[in-house]
C-alpha atoms as a PDB file:
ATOM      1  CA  UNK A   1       0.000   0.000   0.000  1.00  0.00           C
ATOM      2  CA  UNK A   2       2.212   2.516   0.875  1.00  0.00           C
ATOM      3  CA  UNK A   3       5.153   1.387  -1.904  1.00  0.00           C
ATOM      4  CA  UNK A   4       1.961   1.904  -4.140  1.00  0.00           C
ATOM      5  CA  UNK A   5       0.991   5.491  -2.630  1.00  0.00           C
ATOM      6  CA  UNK A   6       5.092   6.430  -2.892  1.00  0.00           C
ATOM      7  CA  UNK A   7       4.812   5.668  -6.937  1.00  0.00           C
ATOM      8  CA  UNK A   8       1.302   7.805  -7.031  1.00  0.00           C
ATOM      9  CA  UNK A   9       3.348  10.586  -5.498  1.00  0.00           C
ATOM     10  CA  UNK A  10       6.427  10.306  -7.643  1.00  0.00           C
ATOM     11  CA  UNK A  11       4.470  10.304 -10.793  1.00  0.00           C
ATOM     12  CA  UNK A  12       2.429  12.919  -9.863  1.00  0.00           C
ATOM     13  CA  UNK A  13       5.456  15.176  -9.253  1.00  0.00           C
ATOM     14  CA  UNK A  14       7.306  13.792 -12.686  1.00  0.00           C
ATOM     15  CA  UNK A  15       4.242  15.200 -14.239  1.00  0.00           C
ATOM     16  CA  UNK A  16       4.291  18.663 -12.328  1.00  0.00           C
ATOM     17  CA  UNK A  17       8.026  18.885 -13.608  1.00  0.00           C
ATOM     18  CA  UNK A  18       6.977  18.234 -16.939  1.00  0.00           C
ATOM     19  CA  UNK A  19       4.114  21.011 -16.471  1.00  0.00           C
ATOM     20  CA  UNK A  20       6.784  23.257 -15.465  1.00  0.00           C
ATOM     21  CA  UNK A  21       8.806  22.713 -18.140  1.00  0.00           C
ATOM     22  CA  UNK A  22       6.117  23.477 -20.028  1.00  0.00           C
ATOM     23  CA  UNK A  23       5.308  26.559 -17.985  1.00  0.00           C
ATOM     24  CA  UNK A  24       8.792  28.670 -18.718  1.00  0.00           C
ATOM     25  CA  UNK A  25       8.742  27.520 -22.511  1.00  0.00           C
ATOM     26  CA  UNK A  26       5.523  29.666 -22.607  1.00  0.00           C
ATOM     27  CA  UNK A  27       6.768  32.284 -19.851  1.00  0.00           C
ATOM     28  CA  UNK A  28       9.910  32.636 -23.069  1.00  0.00           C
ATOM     29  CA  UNK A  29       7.343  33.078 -25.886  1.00  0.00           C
ATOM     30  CA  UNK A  30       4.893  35.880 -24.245  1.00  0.00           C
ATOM     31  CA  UNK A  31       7.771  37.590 -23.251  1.00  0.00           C
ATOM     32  CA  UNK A  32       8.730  37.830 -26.815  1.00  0.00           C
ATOM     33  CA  UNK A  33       5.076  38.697 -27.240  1.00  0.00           C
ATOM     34  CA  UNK A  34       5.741  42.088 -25.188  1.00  0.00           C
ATOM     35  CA  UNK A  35       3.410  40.799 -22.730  1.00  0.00           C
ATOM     36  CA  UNK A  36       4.094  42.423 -19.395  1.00  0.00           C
ATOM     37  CA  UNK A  37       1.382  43.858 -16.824  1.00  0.00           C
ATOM     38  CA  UNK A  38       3.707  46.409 -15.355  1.00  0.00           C
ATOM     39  CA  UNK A  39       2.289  47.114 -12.362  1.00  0.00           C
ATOM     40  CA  UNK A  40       1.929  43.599 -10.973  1.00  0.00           C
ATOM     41  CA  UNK A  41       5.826  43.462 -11.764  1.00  0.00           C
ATOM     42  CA  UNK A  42       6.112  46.539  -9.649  1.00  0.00           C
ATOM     43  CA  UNK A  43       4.617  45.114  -6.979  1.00  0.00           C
ATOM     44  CA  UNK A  44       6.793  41.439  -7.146  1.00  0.00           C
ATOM     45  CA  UNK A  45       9.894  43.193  -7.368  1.00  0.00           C
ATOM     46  CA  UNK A  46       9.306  45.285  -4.520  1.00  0.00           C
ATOM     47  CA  UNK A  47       8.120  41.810  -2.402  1.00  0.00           C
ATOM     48  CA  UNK A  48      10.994  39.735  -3.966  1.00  0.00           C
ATOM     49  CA  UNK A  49      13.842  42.603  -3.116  1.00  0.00           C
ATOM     50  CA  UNK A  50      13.527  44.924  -0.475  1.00  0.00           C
ATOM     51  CA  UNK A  51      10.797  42.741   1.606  1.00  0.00           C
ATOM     52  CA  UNK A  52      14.047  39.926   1.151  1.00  0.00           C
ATOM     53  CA  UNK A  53      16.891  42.241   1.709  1.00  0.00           C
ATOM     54  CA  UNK A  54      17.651  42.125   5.246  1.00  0.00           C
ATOM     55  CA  UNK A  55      17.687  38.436   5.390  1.00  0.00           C
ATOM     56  CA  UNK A  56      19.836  37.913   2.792  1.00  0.00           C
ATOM     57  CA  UNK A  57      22.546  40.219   3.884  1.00  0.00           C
ATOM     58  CA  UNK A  58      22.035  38.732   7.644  1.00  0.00           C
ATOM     59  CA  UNK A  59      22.818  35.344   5.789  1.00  0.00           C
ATOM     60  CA  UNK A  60      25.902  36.483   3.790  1.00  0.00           C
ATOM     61  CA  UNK A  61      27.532  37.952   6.921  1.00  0.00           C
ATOM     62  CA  UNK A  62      27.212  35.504   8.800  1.00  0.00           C
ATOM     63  CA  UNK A  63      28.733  32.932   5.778  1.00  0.00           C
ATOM     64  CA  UNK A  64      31.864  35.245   5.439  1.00  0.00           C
ATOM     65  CA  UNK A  65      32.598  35.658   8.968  1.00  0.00           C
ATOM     66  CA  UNK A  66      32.335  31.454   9.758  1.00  0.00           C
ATOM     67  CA  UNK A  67      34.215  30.661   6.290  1.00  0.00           C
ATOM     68  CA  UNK A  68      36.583  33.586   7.354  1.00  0.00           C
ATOM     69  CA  UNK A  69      37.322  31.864  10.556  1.00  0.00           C
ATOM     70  CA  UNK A  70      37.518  28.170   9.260  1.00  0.00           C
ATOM     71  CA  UNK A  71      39.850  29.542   6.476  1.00  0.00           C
ATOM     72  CA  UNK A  72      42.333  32.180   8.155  1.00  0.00           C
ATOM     73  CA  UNK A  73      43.423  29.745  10.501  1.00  0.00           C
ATOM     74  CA  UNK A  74      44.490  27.231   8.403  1.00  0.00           C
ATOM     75  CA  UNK A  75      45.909  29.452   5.877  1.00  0.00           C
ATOM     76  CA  UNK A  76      47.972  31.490   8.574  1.00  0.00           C
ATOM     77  CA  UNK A  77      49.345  28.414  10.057  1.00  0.00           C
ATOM     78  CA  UNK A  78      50.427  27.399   6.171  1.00  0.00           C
ATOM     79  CA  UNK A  79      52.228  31.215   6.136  1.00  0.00           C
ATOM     80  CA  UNK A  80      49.613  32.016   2.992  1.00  0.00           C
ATOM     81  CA  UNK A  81      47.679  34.787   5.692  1.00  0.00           C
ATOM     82  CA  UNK A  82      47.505  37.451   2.602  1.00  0.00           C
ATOM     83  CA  UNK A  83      45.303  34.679   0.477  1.00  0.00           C
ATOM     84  CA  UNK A  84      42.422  35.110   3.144  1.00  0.00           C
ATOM     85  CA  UNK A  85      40.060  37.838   1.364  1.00  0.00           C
ATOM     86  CA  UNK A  86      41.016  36.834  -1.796  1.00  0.00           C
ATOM     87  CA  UNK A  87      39.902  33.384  -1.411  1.00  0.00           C
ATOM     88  CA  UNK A  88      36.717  34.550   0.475  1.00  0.00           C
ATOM     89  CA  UNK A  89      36.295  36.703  -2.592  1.00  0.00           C
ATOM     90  CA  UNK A  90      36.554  33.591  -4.834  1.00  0.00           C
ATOM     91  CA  UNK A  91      34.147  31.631  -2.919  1.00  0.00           C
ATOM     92  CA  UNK A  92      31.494  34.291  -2.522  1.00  0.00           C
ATOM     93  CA  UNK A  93      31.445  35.447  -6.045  1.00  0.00           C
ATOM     94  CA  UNK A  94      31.287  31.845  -7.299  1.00  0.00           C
ATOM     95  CA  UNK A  95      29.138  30.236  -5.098  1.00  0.00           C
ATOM     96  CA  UNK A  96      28.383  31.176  -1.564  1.00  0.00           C
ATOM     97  CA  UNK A  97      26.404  34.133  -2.513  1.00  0.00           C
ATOM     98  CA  UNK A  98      24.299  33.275  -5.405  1.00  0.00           C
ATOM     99  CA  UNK A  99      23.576  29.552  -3.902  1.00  0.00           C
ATOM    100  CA  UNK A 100      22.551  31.013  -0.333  1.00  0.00           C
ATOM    101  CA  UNK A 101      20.470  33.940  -1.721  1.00  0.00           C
ATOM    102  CA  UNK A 102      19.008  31.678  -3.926  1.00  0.00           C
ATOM    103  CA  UNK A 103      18.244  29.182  -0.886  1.00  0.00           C
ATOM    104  CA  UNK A 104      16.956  32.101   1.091  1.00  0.00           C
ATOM    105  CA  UNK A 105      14.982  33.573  -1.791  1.00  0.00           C
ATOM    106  CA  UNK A 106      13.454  29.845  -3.017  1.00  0.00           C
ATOM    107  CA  UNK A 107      12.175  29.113   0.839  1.00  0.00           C
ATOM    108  CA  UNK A 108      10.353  32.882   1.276  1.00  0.00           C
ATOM    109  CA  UNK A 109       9.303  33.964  -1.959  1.00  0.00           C
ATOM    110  CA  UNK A 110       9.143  30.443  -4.171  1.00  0.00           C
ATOM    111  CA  UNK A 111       6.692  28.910  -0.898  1.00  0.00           C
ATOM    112  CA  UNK A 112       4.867  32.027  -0.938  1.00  0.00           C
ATOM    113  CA  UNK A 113       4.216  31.688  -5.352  1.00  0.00           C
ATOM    114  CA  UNK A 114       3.153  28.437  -5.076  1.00  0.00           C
ATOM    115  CA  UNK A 115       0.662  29.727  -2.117  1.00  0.00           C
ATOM    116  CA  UNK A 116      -0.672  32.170  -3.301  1.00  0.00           C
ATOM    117  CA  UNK A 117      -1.186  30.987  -6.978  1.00  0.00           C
ATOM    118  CA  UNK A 118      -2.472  27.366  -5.398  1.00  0.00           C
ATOM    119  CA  UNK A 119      -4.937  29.374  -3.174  1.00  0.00           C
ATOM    120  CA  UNK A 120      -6.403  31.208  -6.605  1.00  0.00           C
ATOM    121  CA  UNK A 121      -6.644  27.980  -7.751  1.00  0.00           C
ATOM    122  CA  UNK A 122      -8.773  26.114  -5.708  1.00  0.00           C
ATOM    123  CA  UNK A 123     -10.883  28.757  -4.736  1.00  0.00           C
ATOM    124  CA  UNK A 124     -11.486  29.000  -8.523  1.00  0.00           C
ATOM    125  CA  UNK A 125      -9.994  32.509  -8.727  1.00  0.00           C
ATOM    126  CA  UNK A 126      -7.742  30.873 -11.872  1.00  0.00           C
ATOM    127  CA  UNK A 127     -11.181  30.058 -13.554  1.00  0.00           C
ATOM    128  CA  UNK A 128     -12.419  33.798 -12.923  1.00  0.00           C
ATOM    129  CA  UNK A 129      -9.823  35.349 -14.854  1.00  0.00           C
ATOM    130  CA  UNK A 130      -9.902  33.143 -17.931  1.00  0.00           C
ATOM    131  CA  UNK A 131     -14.153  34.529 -17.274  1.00  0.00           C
ATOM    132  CA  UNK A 132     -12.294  38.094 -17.731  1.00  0.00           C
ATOM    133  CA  UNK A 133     -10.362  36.847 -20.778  1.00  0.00           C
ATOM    134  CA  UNK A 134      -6.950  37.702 -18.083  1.00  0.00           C
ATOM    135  CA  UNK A 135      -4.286  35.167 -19.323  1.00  0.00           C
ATOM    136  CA  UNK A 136      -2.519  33.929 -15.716  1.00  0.00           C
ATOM    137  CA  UNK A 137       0.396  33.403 -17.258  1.00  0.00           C
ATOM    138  CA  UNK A 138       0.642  37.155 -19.086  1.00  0.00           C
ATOM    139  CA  UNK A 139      -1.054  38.473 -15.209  1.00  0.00           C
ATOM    140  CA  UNK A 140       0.676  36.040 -12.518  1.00  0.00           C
ATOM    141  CA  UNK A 141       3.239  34.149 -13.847  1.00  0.00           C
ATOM    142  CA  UNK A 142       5.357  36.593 -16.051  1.00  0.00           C
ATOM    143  CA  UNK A 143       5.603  39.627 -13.134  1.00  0.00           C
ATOM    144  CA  UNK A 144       6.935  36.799 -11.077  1.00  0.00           C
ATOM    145  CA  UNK A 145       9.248  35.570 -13.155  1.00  0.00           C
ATOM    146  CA  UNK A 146      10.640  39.038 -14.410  1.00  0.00           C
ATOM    147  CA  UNK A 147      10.997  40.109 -10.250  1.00  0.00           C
ATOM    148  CA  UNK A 148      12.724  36.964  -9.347  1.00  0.00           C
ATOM    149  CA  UNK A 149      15.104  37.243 -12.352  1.00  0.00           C
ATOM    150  CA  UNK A 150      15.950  40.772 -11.954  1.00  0.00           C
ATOM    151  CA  UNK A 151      16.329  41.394  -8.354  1.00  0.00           C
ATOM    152  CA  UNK A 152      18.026  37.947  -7.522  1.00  0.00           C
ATOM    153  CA  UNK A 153      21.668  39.301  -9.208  1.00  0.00           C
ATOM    154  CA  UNK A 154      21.076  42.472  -7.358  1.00  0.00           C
ATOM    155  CA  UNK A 155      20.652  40.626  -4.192  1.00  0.00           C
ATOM    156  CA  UNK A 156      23.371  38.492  -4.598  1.00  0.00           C
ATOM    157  CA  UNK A 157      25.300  40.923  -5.378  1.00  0.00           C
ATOM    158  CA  UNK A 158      24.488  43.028  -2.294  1.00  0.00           C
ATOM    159  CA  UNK A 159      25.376  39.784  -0.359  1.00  0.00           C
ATOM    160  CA  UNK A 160      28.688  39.585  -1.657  1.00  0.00           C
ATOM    161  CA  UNK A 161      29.365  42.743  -0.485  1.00  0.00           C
ATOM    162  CA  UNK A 162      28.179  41.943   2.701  1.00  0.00           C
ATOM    163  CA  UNK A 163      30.120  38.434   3.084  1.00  0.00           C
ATOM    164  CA  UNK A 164      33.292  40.156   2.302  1.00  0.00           C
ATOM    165  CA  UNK A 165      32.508  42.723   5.133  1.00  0.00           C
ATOM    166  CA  UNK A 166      31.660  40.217   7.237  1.00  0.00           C
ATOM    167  CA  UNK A 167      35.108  38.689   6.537  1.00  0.00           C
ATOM    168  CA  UNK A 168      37.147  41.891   6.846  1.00  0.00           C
ATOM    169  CA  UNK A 169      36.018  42.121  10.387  1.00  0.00           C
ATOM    170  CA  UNK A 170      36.394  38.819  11.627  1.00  0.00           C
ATOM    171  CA  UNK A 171      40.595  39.208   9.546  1.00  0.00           C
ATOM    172  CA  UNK A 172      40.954  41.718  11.582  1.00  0.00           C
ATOM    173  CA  UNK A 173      39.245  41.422  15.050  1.00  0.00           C
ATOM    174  CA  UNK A 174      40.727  38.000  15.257  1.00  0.00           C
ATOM    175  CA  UNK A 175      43.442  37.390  13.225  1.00  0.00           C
ATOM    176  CA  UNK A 176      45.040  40.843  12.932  1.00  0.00           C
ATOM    177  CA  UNK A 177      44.750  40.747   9.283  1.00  0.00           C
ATOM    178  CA  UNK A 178      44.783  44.714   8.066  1.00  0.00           C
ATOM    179  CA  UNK A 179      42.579  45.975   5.957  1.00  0.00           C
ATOM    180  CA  UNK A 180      44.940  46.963   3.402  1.00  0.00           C
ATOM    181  CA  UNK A 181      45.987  43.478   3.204  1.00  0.00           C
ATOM    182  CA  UNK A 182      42.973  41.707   2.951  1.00  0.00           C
ATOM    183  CA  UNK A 183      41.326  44.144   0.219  1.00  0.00           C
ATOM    184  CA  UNK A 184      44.373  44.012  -1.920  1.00  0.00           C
ATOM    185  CA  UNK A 185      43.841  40.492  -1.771  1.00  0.00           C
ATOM    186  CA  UNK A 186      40.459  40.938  -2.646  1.00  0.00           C
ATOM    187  CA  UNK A 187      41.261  42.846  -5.626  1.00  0.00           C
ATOM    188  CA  UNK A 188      43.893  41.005  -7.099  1.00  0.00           C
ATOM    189  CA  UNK A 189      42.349  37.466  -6.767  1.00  0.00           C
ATOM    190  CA  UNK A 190      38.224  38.626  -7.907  1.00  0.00           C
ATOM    191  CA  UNK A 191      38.247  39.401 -11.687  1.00  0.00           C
ATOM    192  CA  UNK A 192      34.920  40.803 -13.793  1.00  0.00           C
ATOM    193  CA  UNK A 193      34.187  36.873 -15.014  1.00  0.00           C
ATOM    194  CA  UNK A 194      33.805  35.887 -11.026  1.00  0.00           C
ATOM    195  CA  UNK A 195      31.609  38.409 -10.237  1.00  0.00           C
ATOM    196  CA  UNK A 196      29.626  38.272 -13.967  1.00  0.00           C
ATOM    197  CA  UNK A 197      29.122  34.114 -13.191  1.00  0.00           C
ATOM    198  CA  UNK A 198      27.712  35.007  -9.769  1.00  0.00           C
ATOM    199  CA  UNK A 199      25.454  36.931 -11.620  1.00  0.00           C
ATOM    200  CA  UNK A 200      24.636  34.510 -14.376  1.00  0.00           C
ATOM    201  CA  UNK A 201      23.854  32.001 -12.004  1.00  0.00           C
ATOM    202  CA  UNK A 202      21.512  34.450  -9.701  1.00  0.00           C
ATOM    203  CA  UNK A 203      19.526  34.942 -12.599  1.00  0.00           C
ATOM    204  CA  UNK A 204      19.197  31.406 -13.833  1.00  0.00           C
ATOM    205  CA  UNK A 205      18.264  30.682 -10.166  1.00  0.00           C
ATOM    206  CA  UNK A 206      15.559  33.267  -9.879  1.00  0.00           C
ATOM    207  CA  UNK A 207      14.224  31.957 -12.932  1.00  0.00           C
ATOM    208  CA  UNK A 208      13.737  28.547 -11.420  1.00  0.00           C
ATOM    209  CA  UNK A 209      12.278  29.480  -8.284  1.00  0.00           C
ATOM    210  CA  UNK A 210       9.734  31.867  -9.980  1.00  0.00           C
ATOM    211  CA  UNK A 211       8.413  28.806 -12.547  1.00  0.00           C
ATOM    212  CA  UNK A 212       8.720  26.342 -10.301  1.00  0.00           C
ATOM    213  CA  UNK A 213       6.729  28.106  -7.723  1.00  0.00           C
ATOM    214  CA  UNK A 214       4.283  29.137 -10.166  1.00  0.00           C
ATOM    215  CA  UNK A 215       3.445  26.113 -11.998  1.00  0.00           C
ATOM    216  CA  UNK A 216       3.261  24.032  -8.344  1.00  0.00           C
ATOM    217  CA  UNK A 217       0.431  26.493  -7.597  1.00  0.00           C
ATOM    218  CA  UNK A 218      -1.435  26.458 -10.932  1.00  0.00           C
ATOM    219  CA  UNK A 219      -1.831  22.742 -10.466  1.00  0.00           C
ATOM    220  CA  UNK A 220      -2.565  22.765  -7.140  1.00  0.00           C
ATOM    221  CA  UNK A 221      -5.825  20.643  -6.204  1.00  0.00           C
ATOM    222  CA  UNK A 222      -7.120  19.191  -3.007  1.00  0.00           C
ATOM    223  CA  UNK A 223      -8.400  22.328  -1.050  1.00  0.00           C
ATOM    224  CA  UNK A 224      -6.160  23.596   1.793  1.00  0.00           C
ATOM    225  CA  UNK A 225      -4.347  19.915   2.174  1.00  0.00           C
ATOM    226  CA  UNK A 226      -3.183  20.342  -1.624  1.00  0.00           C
ATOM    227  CA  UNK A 227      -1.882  24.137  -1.012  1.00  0.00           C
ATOM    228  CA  UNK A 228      -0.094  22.754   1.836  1.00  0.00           C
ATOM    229  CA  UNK A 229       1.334  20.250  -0.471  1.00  0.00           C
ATOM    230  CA  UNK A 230       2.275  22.426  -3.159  1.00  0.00           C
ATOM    231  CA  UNK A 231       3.912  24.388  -1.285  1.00  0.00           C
ATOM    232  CA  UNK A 232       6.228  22.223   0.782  1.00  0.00           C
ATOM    233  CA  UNK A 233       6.756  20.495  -2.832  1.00  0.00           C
ATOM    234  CA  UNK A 234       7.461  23.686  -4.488  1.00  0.00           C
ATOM    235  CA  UNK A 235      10.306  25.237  -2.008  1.00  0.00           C
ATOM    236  CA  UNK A 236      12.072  21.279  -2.426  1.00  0.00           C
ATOM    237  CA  UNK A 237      11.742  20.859  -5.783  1.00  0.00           C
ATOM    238  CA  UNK A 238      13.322  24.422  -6.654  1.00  0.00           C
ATOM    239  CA  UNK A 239      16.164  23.811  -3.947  1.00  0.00           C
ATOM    240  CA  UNK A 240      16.926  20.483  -5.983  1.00  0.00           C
ATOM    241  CA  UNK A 241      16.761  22.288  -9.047  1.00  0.00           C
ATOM    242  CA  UNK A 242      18.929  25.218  -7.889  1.00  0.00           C
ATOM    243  CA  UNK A 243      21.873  22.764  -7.059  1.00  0.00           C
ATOM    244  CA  UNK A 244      21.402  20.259  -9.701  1.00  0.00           C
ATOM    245  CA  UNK A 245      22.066  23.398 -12.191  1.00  0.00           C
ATOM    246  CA  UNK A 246      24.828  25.004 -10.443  1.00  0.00           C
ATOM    247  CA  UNK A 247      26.768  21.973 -10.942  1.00  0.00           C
ATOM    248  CA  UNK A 248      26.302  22.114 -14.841  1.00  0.00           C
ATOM    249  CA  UNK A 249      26.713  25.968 -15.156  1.00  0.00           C
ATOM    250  CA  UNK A 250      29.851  25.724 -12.954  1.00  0.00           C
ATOM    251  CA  UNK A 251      31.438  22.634 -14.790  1.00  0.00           C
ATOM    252  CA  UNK A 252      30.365  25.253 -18.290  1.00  0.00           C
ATOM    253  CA  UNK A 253      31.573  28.300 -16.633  1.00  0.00           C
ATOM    254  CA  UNK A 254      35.172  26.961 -14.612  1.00  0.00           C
ATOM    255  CA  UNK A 255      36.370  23.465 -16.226  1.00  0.00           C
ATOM    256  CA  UNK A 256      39.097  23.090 -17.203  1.00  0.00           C
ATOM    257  CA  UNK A 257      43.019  23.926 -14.763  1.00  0.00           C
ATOM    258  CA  UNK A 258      44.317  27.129 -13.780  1.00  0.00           C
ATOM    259  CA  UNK A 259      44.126  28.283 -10.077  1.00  0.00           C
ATOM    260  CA  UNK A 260      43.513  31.711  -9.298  1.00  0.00           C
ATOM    261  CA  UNK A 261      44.503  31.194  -5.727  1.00  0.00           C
ATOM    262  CA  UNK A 262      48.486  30.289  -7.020  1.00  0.00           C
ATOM    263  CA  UNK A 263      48.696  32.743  -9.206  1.00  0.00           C
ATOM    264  CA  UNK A 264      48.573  35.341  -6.643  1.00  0.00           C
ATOM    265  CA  UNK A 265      51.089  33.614  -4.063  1.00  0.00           C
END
C-alpha cells in the first residue's frame, strides 16, 4: 500500500516537472510577445527585493565571517595569511552568494508563489480570470518571473558585499589581518568573469524558483491539504533544481586547470 501510494506521489510530481517545463517555454514566448502587466511586476519586485533584503545580507555575513574563521586559521598556520580575502572573494562570487540567496529567496518567496497561486486555484480565482479573458500566465506568472530574475543578481550581489565585510572584520578582530591586506587580496584574486558568473547564475536561479513556484500552484488541487502540499513540494523541488544546475553551469563556466589562488602567491 504505501510502496503503491510512494509511486502515485512520484508520478504525480514527474508530471508537475513536466508542467513546469512546459510553464517557462511559454513564460519565453509571451515575453517575446511584449506581454508584461507592469504594475503587478512593480509590486513582485518590490516583495521579492527589499521585503528579502535584510535576510539575505544577515545570511551572507554571517557565511563570510564562519568561512573567514575556518579559512584564516588554516591558511595562517600554512604562512599564505595574505590569500584570506582573496579566497573569500573567490568563494562568494562563485558560489556562496548566489547559492545562499538563492536558498533564502526559493524558501520565502518560491513557498509564498506556489501559495498564493495554489490558493487562486482552488478557490477558482484561476477560472475567474480566464471569465475576464486575463491570461494567468501574461497576469501572474510573467511579473513573477521578471521580479525573481531581476532582483536575484542584485541581491546576490548586495550579499557579496556583505560576506566580504563580514570577513574583513572577523581578519581583523581576530586574526590581525589589516585591511589593506585583505582588500588588496580581494582585488587582485576577484576578476569581472567571477563576479559576472555570480550573476549569471543568480539569474538562472531566480528563474527557477519563480516557474517552479508558479506552476506548483497552478496545479494545485485538493483544497487547503493540496496548497499545503504544493507548497512544501514547491520550495524542495526548486532547492533540488537550484543545485542540480549550479553543478552544470559551474562545470560550463570553470572546467578546465588554472588556479587563481596560485597565481597570486
Amino acid at each position: 500500500m504505501s510502496e503503491t501510494t510512494s509511486n502515485s506521489e512520484l508520478e504525480k510530481w514527474g508530471r508537475r516537472l513536466v508542467a513546469a517545463t512546459f510553464l517557462g517555454g511559454q513564460v519565453i514566448v509571451h515575453l517575446l510577445k511584449g506581454k508584461i502587466h507592469r504594475r503587478n511586476t512593480i509590486e513582485q519586485m518590490a516583495a521579492v527585493g527589499p521585503e528579502s533584503l535584510l535576510i539575505a545580507l544577515i545570511t551572507a555575513a554571517f557565511v563570510g565571517m564562519v568561512f573567514t574563521v575556518q579559512v584564516a586559521r588554516e591558511f595562517i598556520s600554512l604562512g599564505a595569511g595574505s590569500t584570506v580575502g582573496g579566497v573569500l572573494a573567490l568563494a562568494l562570487a562563485r558560489e556562496l552568494a548566489p547559492i545562499l540567496t538563492a536558498v533564502v529567496l526559493a524558501g520565502r518567496i518560491g513557498s509564498a508563489f506556489a501559495a498564493e497561486i495554489g490558493t487562486m486555484r482552488v478557490t477558482e480565482q484561476i477560472d475567474a480570470l480566464y471569465m475576464l479573458k486575463t491570461d494567468p500566465i501574461d497576469y501572474l506568472v510573467i511579473p513573477r518571473a521578471i521580479a525573481c530574475c531581476l532582483m536575484l543578481p542584485i541581491l546576490t550581489l548586495m550579499s557579496l558585499l556583505t560576506g566580504l565585510f563580514g570577513g574583513l572584520i572577523i581578519s581583523k578582530s581576530l586574526y590581525g589581518i589589516s585591511e589593506s591586506v585583505f582588500l588588496d587580496s580581494v582585488r587582485g584574486f576577484l576578476s569581472v568573469w567571477d563576479i559576472c558568473s555570480g550573476e549569471i547564475k543568480a539569474f538562472c536561479f531566480g528563474a527557477l524558483i519563480a516557474i517552479i513556484g508558479c506552476s506548483w500552484g497552478l496545479t494545485t488541487s485538493g483544497g487547503a491539504k493540496g496548497v499545503g502540499q504544493s507548497t512544501t513540494t514547491a520550495v524542495v523541488t526548486a532547492l533540488l533544481a537550484i543545485f542540480i544546475s549550479n553543478f552544470f553551469l559551474s562545470w560550463l563556466m570553470f572546467q578546465g586547470t588554472g588556479s587563481a589562488v596560485f597565481q597570486n602567491l
